[in-house]
Structures are given as C-alpha cells and as structure tokens.
Protein backbone atom coordinates (compact mmCIF):
# COMPACT_ATOMS: atom_id res chain seq x y z
CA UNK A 1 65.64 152.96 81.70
CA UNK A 2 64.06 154.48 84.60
CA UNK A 3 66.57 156.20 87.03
CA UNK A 4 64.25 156.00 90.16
CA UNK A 5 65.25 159.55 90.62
CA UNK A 6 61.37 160.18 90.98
CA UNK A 7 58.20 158.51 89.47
CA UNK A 8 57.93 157.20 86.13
CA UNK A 9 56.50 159.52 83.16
CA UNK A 10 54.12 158.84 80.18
CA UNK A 11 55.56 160.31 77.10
CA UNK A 12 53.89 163.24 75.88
CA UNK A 13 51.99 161.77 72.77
CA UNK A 14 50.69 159.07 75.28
CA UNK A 15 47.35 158.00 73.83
CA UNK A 16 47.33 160.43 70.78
CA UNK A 17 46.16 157.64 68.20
CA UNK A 18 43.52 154.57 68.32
CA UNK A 19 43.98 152.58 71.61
CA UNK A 20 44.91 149.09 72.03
CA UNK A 21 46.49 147.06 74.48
CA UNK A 22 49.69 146.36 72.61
CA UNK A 23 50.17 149.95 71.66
CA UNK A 24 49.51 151.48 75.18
CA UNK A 25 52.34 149.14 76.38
CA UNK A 26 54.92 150.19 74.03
CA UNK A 27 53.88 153.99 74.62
CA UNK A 28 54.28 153.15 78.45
CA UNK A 29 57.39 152.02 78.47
CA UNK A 30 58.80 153.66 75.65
CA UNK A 31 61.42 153.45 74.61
CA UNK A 32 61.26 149.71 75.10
CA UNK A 33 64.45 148.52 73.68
CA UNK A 34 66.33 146.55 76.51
CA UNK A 35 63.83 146.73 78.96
CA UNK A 36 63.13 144.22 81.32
CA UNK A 37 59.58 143.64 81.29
CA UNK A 38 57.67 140.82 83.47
CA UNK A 39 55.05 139.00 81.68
CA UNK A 40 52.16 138.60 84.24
CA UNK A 41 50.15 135.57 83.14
CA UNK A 42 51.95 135.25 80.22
CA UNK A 43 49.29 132.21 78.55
CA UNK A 44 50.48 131.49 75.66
CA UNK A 45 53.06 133.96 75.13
CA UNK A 46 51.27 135.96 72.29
CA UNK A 47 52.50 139.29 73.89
CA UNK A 48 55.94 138.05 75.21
CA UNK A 49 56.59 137.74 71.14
CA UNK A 50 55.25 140.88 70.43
CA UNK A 51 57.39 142.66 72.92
CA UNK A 52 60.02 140.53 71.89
CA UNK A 53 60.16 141.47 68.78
CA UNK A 54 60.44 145.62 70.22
CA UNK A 55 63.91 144.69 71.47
CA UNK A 56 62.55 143.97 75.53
CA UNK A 57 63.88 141.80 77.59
CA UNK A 58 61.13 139.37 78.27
CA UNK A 59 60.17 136.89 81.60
CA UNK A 60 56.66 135.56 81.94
CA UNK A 61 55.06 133.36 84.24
CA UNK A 62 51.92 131.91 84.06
CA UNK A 63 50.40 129.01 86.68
CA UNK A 64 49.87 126.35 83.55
CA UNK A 65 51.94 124.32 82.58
CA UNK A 66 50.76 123.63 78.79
CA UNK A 67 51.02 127.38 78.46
CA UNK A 68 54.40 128.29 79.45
CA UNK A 69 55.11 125.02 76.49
CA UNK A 70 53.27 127.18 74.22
CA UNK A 71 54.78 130.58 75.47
CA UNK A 72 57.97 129.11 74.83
CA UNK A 73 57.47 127.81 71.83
CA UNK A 74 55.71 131.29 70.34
CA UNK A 75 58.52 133.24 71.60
CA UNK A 76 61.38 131.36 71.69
CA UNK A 77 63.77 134.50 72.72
CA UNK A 78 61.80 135.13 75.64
CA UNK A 79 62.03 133.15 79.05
CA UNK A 80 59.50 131.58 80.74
CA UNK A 81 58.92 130.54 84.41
CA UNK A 82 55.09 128.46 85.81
CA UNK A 83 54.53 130.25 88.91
CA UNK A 84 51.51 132.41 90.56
CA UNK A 85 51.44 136.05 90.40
CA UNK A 86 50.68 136.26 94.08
CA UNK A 87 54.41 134.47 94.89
CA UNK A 88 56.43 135.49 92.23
CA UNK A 89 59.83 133.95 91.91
CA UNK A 90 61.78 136.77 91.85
CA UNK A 91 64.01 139.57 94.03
CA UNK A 92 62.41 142.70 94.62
CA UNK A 93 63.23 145.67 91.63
CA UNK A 94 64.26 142.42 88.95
CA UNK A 95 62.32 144.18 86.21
CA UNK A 96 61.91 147.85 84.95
CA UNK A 97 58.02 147.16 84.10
CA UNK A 98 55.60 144.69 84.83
CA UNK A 99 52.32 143.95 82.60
CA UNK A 100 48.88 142.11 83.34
CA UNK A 101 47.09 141.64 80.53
CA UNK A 102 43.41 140.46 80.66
CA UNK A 103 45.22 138.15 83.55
CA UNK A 104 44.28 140.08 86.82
CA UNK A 105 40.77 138.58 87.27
CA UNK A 106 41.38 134.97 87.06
CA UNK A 107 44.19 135.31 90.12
CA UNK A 108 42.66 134.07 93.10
CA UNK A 109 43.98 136.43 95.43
CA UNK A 110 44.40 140.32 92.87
CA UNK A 111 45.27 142.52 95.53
CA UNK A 112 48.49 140.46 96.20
CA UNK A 113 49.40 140.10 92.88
CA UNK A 114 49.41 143.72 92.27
CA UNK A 115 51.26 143.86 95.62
CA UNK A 116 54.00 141.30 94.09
CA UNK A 117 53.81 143.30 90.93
CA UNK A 118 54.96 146.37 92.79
CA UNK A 119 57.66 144.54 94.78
CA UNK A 120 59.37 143.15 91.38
CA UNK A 121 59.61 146.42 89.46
CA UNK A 122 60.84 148.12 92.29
CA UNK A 123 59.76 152.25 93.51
CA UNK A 124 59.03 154.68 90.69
CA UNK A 125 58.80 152.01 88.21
CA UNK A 126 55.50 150.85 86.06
CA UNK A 127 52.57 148.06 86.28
CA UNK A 128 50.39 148.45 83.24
CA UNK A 129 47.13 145.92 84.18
CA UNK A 130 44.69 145.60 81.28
CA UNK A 131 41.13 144.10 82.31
CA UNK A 132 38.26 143.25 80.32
CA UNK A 133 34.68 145.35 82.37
CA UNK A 134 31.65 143.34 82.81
CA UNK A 135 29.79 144.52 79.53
CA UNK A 136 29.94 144.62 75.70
CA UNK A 137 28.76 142.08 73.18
CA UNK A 138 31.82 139.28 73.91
CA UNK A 139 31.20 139.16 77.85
CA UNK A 140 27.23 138.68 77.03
CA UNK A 141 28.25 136.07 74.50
CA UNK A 142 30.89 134.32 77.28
CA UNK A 143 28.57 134.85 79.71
CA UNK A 144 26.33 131.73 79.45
CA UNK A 145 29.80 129.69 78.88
CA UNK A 146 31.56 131.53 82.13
CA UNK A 147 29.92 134.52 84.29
CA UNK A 148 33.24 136.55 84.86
CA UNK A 149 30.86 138.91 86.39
CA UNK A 150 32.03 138.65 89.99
CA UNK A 151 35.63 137.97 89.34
CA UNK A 152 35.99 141.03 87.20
CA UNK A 153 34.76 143.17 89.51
CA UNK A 154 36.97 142.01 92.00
CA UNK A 155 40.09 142.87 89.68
CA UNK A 156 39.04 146.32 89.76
CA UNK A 157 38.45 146.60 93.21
CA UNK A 158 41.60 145.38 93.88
CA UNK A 159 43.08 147.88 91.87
CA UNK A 160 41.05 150.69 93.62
CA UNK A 161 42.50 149.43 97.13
CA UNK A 162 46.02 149.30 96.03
CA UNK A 163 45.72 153.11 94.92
CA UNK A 164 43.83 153.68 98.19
CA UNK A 165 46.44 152.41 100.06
CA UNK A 166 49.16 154.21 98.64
CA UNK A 167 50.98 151.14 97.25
CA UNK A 168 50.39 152.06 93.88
CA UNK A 169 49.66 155.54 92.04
CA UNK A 170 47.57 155.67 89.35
CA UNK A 171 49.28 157.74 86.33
CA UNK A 172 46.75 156.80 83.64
CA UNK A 173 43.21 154.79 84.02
CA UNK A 174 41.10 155.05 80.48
CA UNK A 175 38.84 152.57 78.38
CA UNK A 176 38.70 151.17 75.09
CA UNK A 177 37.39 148.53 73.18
CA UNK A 178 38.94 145.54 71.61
CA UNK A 179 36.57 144.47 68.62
CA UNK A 180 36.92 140.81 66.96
CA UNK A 181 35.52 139.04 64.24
CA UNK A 182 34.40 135.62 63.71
CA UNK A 183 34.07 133.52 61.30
CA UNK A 184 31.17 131.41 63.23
CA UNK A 185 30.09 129.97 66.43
CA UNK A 186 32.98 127.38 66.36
CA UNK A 187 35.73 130.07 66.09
CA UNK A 188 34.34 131.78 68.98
CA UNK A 189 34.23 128.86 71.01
CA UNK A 190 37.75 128.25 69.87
CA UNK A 191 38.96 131.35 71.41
CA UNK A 192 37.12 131.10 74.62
CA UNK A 193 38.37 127.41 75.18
CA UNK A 194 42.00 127.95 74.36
CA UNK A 195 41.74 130.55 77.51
CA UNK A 196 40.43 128.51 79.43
CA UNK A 197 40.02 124.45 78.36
CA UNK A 198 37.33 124.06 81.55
CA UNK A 199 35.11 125.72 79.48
CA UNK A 200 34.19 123.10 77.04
CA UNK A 201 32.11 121.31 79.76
CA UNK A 202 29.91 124.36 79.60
CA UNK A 203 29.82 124.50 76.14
CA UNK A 204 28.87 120.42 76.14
CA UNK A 205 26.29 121.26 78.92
CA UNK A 206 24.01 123.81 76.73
CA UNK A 207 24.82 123.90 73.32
CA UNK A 208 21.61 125.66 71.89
CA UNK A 209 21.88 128.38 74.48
CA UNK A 210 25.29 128.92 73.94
CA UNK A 211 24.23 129.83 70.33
CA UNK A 212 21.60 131.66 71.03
CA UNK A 213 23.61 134.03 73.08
CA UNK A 214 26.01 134.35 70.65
CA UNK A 215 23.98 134.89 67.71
CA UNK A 216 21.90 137.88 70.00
CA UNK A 217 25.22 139.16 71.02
CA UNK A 218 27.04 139.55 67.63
CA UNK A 219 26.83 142.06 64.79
CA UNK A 220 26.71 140.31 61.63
CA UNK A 221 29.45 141.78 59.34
CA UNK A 222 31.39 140.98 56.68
CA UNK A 223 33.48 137.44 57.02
CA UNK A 224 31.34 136.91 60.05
CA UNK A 225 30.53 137.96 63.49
CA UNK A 226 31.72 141.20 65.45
CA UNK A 227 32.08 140.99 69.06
CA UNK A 228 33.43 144.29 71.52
CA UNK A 229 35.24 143.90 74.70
CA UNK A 230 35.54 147.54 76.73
CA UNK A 231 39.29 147.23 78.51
CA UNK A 232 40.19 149.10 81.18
CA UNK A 233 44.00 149.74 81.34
CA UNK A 234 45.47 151.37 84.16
CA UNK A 235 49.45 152.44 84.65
CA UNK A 236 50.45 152.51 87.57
CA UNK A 237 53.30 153.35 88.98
CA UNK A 238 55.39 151.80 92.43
CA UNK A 239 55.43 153.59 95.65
CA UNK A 240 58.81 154.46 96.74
C-alpha cells in the first residue's frame, strides 16, 4: 500500500513490454494484491474480474442499472454500486487507486469526475484514466454510428485542466493502440451496441452507410476484420 509519506511511484520496469490497458494497471499499482481499487464506470464489469482475479479489492460504479447486473454477475467477488462518477458515494481516501477506463468521455461533467476521483483515493495516491483519441480505423468505423469526436476531446481537456490546476500531477501520459478483430459487420455492431444500446437506432437509421464505413475502415485479415483504437492512458497522481 501507499504510505502517503510522499507521491506515489511507477515501478521501475513500468512500460518495458507491449502496452495494454490491463497491463499498465497492474504495473501501476503493483503490487496489486489487497488493494482497494475503485472501478470508474465499471459497465459490465469485464475489468473488475480481471483485477479480481490479481487479488484487489474491487468497488465499481457505473450510472446503468443493467450493467452493474452484469458487473455483478461477471465478477461475483467484486462489489458493485449505480452511481455517477461526478457524486461518488463514498468518504474521501476510501480507495488506494482509482481507474477510468474508456469511461471518462461519456461523463457529462469530466472535470468533476476526475475531481471526485482525486477526493476518493485520497493525496499521493493514483487515478489511471484510459481514453480512446479521436482517430484510428474503429473511431472512423463508429463514427457514422456515434461521432465521439467532441466528447473525446473534452475528456482530454479535462484532464489537461486538472493538471493545470494542480489537482492532479501527471506521472505518466503515453499512447498505444488496442487492435480487434472481427468476424463481420454484425460482430462489430455487437460490440458497439453492448456499450451503448442507443446506438442501434443509428445503426436502423443507415444501414448501407454503416457498412460502407466499416468495410473502408477495416483491414481484411485472417478470421475477419482488424480495427485500431490509439488510447491515451494517463497516471496521475492526487495532490496532497
């Protein structure tokens, strides 16, 4: 655990190998066993489990109701709460790490969820927020279906002012990609409806340009289609 004696350090192999969201979480808050890590927009609780399963101590919250059912149901040691990340439901320094993954830019109101972030882990300890940028081959495919174009941005910029403003320092800010494959049109859909159900009204609403922007977007490989998503994760750390 952190002793708040002063801020919060990245282990010295931080980032040595291939990046991905999962493992720059564990490396962040290693060692993870025990830790009490808040969930951030948990959905439907696929990295609650995955923490889980590392020995943390998990709590996620998340505004929908059918996902804290599934989140509960996927990781069944983990605890679950439906609340916003701009009022969260807990004292201030309850957790020894917060995460928000791919969650920040569908909050209404970012800068005071990072601000409510902050408050629940306390000074000195870490906020690791993981956002998908405005480019790559899955936001042109999504883009026709949802333009997160705005909205992301917004995440970012809330980021930048919290750093500005002194309420958060920035330890580590890099990018990566996420690549995924799939199997067709349908699978991709799939994915981007079980984010976000709303969507399929979209989808109903232009159907042929939908797959056309998909089938521009995508690489054509082996079982499928290949879509990449740049992430940029930050770690930040609490002001004292």
């Amino acid at each position: 655990m952190n002793s708040g004696d002063g801020p919060s350090r990245l282990p010295p192999h931080f980032g040595a190998g291939r990046m991905d969201s999962l493992s720059l979480i564990l490396e962040t808050f290693a060692p993870i066993d025990g830790r009490r890590i808040l969930d951030i927009g948990c959905g439907s609780g696929v990295l609650a489990k995955a923490l889980s399963a590392q020995g943390a101590r998990v709590t996620g919250i998340d505004p929908g109701e059918a996902a804290i059912r599934d989140a509960g149901r996927c990781a069944p040691t983990a605890r679950f709460e439906r609340a916003s990340a701009e009022a969260l439901p807990f004292s201030d320094g309850s957790f020894d790490g917060a995460v928000m993954l791919n969650a920040l830019h569908h909050v209404p109101e970012p800068g005071a969820a990072l601000a409510e972030a902050a408050r629940v882990v306390g000074p000195n300890h870490l906020v690791v927020v993981v956002e998908p940028l405005a480019e790559g081959s899955f936001f042109a495919a999504l883009r026709p279906i949802e333009d997160e174009t705005a909205i992301r941005a917004a995440a970012q910029a809330a980021i930048a002012a919290a750093v500005a403003s002194g309420a958060l320092a920035c330890l580590r800010d890099v990018t990566f990609e996420r690549h995924e494959t799939f199997a067709d049109l349908g699978a991709f859909l799939g994915r981007v409806t079980a984010v976000d159900p709303a969507r399929e009204d979209a989808i109903a609403a232009d159907p042929e340009g939908i797959r056309a922007a998909f089938e521009a977007a995508a690489a054509r490989v082996e079982g499928g289609y290949s879509l990449t998503q740049p992430l940029r994760a930050h770690v930040l750390v609490a002001a004292r």
